[in-house]
N, C-alpha and C. Protein backbone atom coordinates (compact mmCIF):
# COMPACT_ATOMS: atom_id res chain seq x y z
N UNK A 1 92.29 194.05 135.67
CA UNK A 1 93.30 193.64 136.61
C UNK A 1 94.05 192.41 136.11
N UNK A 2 93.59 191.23 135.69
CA UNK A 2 93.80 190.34 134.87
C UNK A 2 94.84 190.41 134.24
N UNK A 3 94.72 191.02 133.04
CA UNK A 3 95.86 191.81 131.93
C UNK A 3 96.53 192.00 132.47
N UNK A 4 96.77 193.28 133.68
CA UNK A 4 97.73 194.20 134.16
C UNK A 4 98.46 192.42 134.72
N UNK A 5 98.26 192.07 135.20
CA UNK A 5 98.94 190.63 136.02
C UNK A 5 99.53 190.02 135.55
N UNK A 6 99.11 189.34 134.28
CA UNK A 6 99.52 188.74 133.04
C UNK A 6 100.86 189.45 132.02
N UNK A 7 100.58 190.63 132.03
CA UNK A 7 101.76 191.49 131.52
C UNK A 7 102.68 191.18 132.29
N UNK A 8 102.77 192.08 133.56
CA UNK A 8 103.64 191.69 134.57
C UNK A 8 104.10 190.58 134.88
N UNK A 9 103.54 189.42 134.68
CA UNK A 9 103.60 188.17 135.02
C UNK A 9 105.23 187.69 133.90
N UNK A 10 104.91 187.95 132.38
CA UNK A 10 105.36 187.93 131.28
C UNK A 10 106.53 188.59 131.30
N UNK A 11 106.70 189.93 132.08
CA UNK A 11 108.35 190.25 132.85
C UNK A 11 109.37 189.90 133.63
N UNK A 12 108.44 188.72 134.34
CA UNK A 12 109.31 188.14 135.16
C UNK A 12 110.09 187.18 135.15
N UNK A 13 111.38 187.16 135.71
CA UNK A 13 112.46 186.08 135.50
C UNK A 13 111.47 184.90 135.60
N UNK A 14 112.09 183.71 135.27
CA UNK A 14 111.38 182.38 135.65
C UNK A 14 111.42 182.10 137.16
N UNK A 15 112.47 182.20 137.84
CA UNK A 15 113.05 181.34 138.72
C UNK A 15 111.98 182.31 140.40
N UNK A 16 111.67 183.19 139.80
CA UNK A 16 110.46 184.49 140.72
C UNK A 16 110.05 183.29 141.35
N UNK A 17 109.18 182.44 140.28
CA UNK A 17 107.90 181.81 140.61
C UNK A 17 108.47 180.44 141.94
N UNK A 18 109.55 180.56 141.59
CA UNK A 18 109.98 178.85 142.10
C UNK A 18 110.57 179.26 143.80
N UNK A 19 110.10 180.19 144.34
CA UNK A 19 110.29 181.05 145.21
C UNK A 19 109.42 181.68 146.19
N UNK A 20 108.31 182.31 145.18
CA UNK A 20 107.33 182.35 146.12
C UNK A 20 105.77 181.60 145.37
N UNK A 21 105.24 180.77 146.06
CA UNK A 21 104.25 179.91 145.70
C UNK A 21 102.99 180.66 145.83
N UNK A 22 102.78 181.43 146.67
CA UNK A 22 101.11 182.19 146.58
C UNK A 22 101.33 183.33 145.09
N UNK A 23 102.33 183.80 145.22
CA UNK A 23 102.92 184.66 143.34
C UNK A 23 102.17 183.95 142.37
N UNK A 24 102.69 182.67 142.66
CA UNK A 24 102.73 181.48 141.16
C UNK A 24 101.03 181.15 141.24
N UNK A 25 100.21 181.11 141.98
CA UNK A 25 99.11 181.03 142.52
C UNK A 25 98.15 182.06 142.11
N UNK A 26 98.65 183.26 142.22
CA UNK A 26 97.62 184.00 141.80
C UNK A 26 98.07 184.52 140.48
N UNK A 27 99.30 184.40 139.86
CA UNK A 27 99.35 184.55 138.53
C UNK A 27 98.48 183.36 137.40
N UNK A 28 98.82 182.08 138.44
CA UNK A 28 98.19 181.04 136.99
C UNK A 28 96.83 181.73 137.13
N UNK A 29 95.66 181.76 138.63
CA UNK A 29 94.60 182.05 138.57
C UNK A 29 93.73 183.25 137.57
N UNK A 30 94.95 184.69 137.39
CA UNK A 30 94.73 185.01 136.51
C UNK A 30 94.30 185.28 135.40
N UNK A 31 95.59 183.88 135.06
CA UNK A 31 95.59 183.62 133.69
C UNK A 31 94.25 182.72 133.14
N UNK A 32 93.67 182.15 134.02
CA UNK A 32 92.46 181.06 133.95
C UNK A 32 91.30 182.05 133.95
N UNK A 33 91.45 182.69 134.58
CA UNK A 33 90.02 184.17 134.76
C UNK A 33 89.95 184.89 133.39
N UNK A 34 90.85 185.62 132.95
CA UNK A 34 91.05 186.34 131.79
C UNK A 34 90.30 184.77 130.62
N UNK A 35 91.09 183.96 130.43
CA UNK A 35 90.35 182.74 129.35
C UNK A 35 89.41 182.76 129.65
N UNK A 36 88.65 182.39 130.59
CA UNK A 36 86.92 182.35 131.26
C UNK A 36 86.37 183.07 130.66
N UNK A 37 86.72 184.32 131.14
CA UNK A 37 86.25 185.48 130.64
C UNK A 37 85.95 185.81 129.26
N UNK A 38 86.86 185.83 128.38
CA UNK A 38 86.88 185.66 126.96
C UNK A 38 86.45 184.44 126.18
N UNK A 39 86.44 183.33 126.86
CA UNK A 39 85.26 182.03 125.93
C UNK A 39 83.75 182.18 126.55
N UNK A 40 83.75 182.96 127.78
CA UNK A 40 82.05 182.79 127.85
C UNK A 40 81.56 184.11 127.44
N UNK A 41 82.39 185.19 127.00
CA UNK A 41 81.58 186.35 125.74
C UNK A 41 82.30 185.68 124.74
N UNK A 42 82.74 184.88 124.32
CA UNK A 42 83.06 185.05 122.25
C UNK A 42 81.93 185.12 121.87
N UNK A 43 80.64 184.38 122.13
CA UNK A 43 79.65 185.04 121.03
C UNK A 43 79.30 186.63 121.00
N UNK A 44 79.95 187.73 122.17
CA UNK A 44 79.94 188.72 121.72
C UNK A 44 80.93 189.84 121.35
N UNK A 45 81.90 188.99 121.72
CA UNK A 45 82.91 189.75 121.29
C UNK A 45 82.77 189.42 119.59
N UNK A 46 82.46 188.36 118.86
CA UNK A 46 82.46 188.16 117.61
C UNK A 46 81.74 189.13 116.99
N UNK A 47 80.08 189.19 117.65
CA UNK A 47 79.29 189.86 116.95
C UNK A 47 79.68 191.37 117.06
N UNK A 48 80.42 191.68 118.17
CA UNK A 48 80.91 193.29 117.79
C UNK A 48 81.58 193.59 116.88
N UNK A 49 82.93 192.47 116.67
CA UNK A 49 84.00 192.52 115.86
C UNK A 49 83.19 192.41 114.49
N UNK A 50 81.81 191.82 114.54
CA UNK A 50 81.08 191.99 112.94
C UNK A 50 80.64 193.42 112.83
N UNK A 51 79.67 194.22 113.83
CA UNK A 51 79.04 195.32 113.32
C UNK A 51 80.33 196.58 113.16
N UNK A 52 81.81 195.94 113.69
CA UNK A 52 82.96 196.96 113.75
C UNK A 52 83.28 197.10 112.42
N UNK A 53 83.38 195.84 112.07
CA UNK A 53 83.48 195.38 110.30
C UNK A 53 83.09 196.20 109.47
N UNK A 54 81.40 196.24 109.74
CA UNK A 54 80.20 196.97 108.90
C UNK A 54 80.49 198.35 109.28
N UNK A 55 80.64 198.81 110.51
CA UNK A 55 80.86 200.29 110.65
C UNK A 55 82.41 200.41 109.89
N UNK A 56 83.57 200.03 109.58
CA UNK A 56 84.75 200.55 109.23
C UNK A 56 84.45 200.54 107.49
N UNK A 57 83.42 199.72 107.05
CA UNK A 57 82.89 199.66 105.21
C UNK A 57 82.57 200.84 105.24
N UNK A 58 81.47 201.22 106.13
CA UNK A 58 80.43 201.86 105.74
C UNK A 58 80.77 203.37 105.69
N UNK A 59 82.02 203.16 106.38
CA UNK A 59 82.43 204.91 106.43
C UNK A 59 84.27 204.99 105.42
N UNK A 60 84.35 204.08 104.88
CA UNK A 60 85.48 204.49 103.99
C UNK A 60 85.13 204.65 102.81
N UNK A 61 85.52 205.95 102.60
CA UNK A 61 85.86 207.00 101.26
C UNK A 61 86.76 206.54 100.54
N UNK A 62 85.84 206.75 99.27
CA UNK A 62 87.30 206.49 98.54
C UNK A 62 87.32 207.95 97.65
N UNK A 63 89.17 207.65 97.21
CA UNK A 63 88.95 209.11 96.58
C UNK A 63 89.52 209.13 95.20
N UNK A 64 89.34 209.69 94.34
CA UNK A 64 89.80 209.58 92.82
C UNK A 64 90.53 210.82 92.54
């Protein structure tokens, strides 16, 4: 849901926000949830992005 908000958020004129205040409110909140979210897994989002690593070696062919 986050994302979807944030996208949307990223379409909108500027002047939206200066207009309606609960908008501007639950867009920054959002945007603070989604970061949360993603610094309290980086230690696993890293370690996936490692065994993704090892799985994309381990299966490329090469061909002569």
């Amino acid at each position: 849901m986050e994302q979807q908000l944030i996208e949307e958020t990223l379409s909108f004129p500027t002047d939206v926000f200066a207009f309606d205040f609960m908008k501007t409110v639950e867009r920054v909140g959002a945007f603070f949830n989604l970061y949360h979210y993603y610094d309290d897994n980086k230690a696993l989002f890293e370690k996936l992005e490692e065994n993704r690593s090892a799985e994309l070696l381990a299966s490329n062919q090469f061909f002569s």
